[in-house]
N, C-alpha and C. Protein backbone atom coordinates (compact mmCIF):
# COMPACT_ATOMS: atom_id res chain seq x y z
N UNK A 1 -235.44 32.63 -22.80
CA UNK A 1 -235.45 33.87 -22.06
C UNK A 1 -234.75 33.73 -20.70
N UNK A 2 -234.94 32.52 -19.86
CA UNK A 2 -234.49 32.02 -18.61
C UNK A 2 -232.97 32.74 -18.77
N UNK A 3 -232.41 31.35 -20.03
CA UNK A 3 -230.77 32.04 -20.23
C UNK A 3 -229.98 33.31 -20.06
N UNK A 4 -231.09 34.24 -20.92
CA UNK A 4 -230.77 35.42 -21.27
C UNK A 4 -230.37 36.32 -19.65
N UNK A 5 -231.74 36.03 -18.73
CA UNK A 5 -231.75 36.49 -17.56
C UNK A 5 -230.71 36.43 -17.00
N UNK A 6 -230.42 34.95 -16.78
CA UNK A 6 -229.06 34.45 -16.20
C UNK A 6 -227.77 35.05 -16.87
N UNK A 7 -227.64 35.09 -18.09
CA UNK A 7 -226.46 35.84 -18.49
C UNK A 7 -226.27 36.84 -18.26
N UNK A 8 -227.52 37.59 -18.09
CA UNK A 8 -226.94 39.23 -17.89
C UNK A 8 -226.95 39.31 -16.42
N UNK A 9 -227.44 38.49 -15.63
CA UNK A 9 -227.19 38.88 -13.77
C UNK A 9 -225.58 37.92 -13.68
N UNK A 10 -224.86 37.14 -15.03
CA UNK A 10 -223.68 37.04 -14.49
C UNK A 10 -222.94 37.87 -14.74
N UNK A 11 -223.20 38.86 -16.16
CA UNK A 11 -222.29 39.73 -16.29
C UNK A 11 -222.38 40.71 -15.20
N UNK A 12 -223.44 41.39 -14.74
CA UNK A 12 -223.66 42.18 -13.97
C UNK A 12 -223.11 41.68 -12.69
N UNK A 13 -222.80 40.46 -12.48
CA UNK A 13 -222.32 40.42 -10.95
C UNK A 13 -220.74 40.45 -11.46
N UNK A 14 -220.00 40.02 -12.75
CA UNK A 14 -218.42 40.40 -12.76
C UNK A 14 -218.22 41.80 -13.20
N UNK A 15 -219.16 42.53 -13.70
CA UNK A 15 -218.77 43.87 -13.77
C UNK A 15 -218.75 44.59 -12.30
N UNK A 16 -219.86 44.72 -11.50
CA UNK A 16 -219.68 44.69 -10.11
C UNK A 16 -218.82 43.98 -9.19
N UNK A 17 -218.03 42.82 -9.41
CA UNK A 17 -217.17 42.49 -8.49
C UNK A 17 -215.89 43.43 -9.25
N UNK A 18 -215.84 43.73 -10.47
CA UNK A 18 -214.01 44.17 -11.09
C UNK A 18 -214.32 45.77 -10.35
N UNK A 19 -215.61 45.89 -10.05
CA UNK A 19 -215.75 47.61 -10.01
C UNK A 19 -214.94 47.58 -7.99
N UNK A 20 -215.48 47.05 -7.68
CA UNK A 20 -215.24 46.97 -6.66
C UNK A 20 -213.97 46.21 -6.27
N UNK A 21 -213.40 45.87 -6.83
CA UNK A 21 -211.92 45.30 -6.44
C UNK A 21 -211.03 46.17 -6.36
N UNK A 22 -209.81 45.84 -5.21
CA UNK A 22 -208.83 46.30 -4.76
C UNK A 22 -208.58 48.01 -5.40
N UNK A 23 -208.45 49.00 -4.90
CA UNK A 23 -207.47 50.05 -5.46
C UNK A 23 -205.71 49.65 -5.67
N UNK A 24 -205.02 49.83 -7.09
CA UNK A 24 -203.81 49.46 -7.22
C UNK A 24 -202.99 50.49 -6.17
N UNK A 25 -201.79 49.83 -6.08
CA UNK A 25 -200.87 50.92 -4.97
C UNK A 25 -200.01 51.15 -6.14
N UNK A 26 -200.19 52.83 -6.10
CA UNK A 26 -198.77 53.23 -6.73
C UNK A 26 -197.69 53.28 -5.97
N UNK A 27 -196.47 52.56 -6.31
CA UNK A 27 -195.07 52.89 -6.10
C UNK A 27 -193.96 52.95 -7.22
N UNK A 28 -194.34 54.18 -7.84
CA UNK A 28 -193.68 54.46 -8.83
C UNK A 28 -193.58 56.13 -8.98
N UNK A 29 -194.35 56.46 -7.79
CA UNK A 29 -194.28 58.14 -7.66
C UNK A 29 -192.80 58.64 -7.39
N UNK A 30 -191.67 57.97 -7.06
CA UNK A 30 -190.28 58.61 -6.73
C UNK A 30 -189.58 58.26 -7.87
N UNK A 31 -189.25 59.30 -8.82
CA UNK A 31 -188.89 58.83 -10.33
C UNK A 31 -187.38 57.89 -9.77
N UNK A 32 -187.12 56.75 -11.21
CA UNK A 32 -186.11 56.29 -11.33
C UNK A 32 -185.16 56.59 -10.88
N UNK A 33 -184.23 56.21 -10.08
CA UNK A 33 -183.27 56.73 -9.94
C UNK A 33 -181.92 55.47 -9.85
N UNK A 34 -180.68 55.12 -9.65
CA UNK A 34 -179.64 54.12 -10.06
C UNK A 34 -179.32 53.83 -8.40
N UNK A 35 -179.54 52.57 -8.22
CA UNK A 35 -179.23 51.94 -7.50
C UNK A 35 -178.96 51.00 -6.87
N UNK A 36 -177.31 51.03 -6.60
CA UNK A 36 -176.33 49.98 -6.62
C UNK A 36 -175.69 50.13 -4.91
N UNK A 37 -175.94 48.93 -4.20
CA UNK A 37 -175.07 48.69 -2.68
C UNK A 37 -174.90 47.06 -2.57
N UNK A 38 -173.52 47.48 -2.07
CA UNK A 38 -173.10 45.94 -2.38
C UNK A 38 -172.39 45.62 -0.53
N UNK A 39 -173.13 44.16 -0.75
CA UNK A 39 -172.26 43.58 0.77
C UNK A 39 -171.35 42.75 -0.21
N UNK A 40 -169.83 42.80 0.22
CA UNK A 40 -168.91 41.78 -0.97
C UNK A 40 -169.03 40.53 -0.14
N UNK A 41 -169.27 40.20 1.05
CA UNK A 41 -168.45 39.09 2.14
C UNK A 41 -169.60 39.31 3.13
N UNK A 42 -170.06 38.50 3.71
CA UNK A 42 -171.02 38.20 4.82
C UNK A 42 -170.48 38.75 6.16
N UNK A 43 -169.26 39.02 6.24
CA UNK A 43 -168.43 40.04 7.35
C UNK A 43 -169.35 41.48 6.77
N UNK A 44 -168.72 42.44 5.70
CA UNK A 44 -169.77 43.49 5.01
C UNK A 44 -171.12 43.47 5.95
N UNK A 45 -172.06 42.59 5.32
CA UNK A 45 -172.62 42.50 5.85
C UNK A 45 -173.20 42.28 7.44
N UNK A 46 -172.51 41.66 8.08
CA UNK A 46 -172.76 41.72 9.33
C UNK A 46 -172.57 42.97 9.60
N UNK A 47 -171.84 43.66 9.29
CA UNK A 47 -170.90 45.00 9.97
C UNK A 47 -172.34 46.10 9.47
N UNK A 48 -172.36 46.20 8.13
CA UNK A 48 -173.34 47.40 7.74
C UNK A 48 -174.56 46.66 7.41
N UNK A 49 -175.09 45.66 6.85
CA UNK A 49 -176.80 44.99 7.11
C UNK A 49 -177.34 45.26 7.86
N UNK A 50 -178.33 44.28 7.93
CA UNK A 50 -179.49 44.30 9.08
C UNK A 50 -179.41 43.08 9.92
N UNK A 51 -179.63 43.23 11.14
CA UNK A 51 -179.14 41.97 11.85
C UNK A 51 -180.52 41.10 12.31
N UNK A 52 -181.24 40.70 12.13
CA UNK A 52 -182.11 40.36 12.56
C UNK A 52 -183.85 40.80 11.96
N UNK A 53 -184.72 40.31 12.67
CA UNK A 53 -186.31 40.97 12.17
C UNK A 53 -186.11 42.11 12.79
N UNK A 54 -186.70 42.94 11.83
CA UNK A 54 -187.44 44.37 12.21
C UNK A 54 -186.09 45.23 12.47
N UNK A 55 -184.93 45.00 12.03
CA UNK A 55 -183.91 45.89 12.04
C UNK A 55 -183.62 46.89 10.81
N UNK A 56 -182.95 48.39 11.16
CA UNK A 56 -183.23 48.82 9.85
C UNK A 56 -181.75 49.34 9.74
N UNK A 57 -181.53 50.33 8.99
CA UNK A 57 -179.89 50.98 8.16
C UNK A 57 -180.56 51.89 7.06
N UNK A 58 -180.38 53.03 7.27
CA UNK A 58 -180.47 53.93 6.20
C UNK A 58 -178.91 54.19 6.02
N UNK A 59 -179.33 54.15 3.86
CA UNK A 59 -178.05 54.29 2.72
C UNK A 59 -178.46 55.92 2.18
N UNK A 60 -177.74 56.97 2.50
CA UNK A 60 -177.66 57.85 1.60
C UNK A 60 -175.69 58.46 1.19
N UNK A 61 -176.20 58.31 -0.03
CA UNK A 61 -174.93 58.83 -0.75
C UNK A 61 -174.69 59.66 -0.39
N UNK A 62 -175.59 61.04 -0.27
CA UNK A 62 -175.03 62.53 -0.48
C UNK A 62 -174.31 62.60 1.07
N UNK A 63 -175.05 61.83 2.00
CA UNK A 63 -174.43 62.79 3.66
C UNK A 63 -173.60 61.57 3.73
N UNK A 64 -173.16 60.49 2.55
CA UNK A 64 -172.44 59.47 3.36
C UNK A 64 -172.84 58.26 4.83
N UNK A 65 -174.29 58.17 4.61
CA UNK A 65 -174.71 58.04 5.40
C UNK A 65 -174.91 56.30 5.47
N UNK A 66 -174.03 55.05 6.25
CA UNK A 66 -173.29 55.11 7.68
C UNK A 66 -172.24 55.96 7.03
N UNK A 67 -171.50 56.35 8.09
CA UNK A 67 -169.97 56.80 7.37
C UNK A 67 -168.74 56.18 7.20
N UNK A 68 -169.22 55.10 7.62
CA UNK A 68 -168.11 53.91 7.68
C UNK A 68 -168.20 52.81 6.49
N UNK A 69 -169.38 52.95 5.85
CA UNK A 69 -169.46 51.99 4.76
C UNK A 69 -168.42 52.30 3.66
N UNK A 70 -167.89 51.27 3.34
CA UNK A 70 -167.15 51.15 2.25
C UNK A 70 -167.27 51.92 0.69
N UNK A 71 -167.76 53.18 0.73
CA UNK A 71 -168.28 53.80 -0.81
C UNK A 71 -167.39 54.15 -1.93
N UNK A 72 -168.19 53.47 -2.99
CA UNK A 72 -166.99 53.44 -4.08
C UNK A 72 -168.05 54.55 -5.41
N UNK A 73 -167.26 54.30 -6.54
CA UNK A 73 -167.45 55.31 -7.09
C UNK A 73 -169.06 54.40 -8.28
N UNK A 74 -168.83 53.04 -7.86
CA UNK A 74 -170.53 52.38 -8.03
C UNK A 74 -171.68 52.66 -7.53
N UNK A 75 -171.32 53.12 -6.02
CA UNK A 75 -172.72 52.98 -4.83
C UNK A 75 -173.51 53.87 -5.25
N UNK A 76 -175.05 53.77 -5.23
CA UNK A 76 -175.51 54.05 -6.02
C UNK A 76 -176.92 53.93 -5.02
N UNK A 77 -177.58 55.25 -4.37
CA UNK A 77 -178.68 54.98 -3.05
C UNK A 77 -180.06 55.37 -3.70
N UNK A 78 -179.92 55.72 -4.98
CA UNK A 78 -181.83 55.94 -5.49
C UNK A 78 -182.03 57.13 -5.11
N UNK A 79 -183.26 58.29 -5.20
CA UNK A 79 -184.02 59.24 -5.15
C UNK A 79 -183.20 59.45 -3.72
N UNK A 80 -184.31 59.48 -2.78
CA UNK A 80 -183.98 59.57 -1.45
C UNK A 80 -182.88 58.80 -0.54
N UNK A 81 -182.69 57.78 -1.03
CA UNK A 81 -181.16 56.84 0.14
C UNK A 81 -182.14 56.23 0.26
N UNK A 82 -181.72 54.76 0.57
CA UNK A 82 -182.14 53.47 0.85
C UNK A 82 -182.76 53.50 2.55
N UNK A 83 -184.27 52.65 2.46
CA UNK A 83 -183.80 52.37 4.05
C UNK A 83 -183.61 50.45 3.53
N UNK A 84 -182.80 50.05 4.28
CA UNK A 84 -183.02 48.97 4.42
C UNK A 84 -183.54 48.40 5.61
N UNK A 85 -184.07 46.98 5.97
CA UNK A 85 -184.94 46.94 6.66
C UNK A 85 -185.04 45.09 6.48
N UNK A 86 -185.04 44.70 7.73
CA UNK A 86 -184.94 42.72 7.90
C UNK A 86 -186.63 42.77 8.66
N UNK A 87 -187.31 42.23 7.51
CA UNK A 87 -188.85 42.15 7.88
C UNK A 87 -189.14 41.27 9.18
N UNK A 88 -190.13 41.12 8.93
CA UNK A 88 -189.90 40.22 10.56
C UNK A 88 -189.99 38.60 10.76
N UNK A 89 -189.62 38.21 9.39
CA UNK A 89 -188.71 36.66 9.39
C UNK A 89 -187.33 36.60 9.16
N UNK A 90 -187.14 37.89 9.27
CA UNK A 90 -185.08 37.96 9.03
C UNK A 90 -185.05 38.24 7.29
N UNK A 91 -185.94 38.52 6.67
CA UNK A 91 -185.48 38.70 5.39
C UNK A 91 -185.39 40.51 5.24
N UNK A 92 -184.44 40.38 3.92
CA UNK A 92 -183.71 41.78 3.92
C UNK A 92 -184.90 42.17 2.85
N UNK A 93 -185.15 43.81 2.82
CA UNK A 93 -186.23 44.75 1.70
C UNK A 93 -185.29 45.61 1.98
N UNK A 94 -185.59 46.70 1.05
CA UNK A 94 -185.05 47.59 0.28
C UNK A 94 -186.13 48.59 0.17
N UNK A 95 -186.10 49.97 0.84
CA UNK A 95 -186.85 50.88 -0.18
C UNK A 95 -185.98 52.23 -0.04
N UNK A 96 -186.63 53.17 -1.12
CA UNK A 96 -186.12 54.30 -1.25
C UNK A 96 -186.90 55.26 0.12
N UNK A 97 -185.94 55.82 0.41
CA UNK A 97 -186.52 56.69 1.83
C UNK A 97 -187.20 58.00 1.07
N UNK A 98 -187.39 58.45 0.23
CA UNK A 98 -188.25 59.74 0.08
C UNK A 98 -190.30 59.37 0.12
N UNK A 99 -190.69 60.46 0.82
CA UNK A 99 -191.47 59.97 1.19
C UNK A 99 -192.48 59.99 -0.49
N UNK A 100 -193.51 59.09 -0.74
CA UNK A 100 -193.95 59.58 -2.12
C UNK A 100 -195.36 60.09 -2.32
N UNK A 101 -195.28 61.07 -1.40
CA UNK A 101 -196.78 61.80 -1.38
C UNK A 101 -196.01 63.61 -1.85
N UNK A 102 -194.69 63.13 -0.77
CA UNK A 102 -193.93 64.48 -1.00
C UNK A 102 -193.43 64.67 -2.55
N UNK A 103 -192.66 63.38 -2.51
CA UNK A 103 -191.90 63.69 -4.05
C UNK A 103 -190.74 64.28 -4.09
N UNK A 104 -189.44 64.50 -2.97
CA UNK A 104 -188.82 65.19 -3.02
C UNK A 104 -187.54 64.61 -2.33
N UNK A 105 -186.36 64.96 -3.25
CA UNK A 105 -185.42 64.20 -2.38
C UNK A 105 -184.78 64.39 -1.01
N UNK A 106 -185.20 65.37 -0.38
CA UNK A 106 -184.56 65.96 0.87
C UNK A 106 -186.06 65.08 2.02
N UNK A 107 -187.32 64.63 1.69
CA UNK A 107 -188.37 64.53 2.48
C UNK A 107 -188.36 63.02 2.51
N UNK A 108 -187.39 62.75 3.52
CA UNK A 108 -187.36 60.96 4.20
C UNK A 108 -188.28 60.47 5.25
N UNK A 109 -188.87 59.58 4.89
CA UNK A 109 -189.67 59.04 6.10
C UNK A 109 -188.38 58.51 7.32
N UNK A 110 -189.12 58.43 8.06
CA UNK A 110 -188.48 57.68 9.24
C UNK A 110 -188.80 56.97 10.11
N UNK A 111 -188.17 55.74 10.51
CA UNK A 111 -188.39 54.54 11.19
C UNK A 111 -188.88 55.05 12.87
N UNK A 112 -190.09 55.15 12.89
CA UNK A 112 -190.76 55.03 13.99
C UNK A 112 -190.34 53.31 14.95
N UNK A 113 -189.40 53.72 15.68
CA UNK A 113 -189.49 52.38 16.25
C UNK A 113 -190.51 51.91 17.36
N UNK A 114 -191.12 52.54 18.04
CA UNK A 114 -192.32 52.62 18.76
C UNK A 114 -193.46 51.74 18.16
N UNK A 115 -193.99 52.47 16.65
CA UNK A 115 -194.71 51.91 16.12
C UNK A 115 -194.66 50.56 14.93
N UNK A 116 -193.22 50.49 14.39
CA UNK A 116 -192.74 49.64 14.13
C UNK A 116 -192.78 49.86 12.64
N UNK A 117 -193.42 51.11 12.40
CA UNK A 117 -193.63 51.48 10.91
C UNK A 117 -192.46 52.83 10.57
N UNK A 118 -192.40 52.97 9.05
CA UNK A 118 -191.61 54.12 8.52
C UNK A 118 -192.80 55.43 8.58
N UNK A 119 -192.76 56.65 9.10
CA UNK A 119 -193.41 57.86 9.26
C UNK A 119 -192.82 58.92 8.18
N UNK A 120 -193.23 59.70 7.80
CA UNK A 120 -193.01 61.12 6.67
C UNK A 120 -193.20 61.88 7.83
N UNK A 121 -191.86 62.71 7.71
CA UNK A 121 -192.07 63.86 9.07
C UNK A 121 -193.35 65.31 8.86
N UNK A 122 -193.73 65.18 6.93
CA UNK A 122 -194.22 66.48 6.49
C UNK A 122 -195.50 66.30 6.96
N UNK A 123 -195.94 65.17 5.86
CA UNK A 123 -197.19 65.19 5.58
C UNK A 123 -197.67 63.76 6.50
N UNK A 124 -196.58 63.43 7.49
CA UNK A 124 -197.24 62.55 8.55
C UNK A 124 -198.08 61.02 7.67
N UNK A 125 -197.91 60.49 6.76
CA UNK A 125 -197.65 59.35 6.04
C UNK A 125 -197.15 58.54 7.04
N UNK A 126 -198.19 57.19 6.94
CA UNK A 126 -197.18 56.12 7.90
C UNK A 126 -197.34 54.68 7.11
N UNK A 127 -195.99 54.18 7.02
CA UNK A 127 -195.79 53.14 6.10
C UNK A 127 -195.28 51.66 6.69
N UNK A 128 -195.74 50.71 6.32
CA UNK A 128 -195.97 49.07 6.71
C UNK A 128 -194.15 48.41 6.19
N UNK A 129 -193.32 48.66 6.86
CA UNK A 129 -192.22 48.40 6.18
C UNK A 129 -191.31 46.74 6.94
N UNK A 130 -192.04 46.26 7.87
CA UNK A 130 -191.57 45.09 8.50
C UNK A 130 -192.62 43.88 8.15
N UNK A 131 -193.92 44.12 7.78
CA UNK A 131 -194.62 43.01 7.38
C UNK A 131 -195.21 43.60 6.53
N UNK A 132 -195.67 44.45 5.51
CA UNK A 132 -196.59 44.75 4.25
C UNK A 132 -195.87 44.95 3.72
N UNK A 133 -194.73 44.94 2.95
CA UNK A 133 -193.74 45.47 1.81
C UNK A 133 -193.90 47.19 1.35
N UNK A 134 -193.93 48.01 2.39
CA UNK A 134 -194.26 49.29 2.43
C UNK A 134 -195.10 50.07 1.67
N UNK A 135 -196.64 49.13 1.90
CA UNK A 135 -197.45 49.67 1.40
C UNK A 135 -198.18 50.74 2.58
N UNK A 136 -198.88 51.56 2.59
CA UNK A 136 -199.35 52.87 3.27
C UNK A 136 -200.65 52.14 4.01
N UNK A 137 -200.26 52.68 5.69
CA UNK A 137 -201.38 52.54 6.37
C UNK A 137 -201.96 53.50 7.25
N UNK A 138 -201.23 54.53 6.99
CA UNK A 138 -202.41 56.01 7.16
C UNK A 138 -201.87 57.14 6.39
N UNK A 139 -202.49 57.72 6.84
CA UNK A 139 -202.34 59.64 6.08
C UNK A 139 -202.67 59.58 4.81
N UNK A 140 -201.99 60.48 4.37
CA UNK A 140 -202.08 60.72 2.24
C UNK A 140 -201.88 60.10 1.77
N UNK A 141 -201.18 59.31 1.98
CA UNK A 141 -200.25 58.29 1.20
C UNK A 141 -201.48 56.97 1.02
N UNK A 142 -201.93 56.95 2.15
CA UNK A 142 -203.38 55.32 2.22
C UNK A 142 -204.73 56.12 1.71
N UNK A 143 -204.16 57.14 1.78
CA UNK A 143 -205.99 57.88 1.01
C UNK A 143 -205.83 57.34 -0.45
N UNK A 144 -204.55 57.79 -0.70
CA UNK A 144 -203.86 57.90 -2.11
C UNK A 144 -203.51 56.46 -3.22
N UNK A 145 -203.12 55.56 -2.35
CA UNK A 145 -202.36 54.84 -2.57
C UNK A 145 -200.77 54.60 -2.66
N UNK A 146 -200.26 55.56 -2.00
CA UNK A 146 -199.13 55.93 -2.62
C UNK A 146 -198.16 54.81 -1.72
N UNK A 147 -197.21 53.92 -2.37
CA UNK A 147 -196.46 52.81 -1.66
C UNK A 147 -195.29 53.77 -1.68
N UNK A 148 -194.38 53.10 -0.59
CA UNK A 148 -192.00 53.38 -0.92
C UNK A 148 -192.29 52.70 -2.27
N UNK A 149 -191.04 52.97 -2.96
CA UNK A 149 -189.84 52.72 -3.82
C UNK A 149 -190.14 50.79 -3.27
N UNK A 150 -190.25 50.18 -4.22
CA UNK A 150 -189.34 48.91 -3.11
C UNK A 150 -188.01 48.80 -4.40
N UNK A 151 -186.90 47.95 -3.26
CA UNK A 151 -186.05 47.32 -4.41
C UNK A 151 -185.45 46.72 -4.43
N UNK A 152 -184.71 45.95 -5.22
CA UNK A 152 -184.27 44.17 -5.12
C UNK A 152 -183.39 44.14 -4.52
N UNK A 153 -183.48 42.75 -3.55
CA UNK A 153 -182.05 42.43 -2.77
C UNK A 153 -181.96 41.11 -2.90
N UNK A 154 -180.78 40.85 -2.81
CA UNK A 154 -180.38 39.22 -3.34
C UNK A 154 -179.00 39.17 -3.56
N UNK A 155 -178.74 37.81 -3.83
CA UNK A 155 -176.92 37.69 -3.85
C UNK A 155 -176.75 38.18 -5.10
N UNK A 156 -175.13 38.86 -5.59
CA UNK A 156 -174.75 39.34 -6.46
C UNK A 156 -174.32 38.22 -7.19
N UNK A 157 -174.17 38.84 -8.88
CA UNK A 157 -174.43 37.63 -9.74
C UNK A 157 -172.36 37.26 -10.02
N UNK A 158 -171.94 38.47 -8.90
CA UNK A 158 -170.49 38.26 -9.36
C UNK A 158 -169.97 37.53 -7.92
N UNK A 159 -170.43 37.10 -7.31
CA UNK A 159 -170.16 35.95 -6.20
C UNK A 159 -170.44 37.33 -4.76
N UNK A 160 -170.84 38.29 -4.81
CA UNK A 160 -171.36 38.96 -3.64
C UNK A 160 -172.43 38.47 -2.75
N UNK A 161 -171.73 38.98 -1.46
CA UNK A 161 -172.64 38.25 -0.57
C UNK A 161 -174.16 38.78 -0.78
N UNK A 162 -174.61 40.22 -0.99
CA UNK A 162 -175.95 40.76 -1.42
C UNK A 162 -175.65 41.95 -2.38
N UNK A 163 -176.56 41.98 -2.45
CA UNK A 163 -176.69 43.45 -3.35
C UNK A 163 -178.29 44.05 -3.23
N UNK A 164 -178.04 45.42 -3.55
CA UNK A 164 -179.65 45.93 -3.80
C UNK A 164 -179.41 46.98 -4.75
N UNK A 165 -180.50 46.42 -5.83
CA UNK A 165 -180.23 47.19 -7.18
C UNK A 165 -182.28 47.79 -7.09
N UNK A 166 -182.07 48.32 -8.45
CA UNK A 166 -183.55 48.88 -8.60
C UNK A 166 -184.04 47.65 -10.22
């Protein structure tokens, strides 16, 4: 009988610890979208990247947005346009700028540099984009769970200096 006791206060303590573990973050609320930006040469990059921690560059196709970047008929900025963003050990992230509480491609967060986080101008969403991998740390979005887009950056497999694909 001892056993029995013991078995069921262990199940009962892993059903109570899984109940209580973490809420998942969705970041998958900004549907699919194709996206392709390429640094060819570490010049590229210096010129349009991120230079340092906590530096950012928003990519949108439609306004051309830098206007000086090199756009070809590949580039390719996702839902909302890319922000890119050098976390704060110098490494490069990637997310899609629509905010994902909104859902909409015209509704971009924006780099609060003050606070050091990405902000949603609508629904006031504020997002962890230099040290949490832009997971949500207030408004709807942290009630919600709702994370950015993230998306891959790394050297290109055709000798490019980076790339950021989805």
């Amino acid at each position: 009988m001892p056993k029995i006791k013991n078995l069921n206060s262990k199940i009962a303590l892993a059903l109570a610890l899984s109940l209580a573990a973490c809420d998942k973050v969705d970041d998958d609320r900004i549907p699919p979208y194709p996206v392709y930006i390429q640094f060819q040469t570490q010049a590229d990059w210096n010129v349009y990247g991120v230079a340092g921690a906590c530096s950012y560059r928003y990519f949108i196709k439609e306004t051309r947005t830098p206007s000086s970047y090199p756009w070809t008929a590949l580039t390719e900025t996702g839902f909302g346009g890319i922000l890119l963003v050098s976390d704060i050990h110098g490494d490069p992230h990637a997310f899609d700028l629509a905010c994902p509480v909104e859902a909409q491609r015209d509704i971009r967060v924006q780099v609060d540099t003050d606070l050091q986080k990405a902000r949603c101008p609508r629904c006031h969403s504020v997002y962890d984009i230099f040290t949490n991998y832009g997971l949500p740390v207030e408004g709807e979005a942290a009630q919600k769970g709702y994370a950015l887009r993230h998306y891959h950056t790394g050297a290109g497999y055709q000798g490019q200096y980076l790339i950021i694909t989805n």
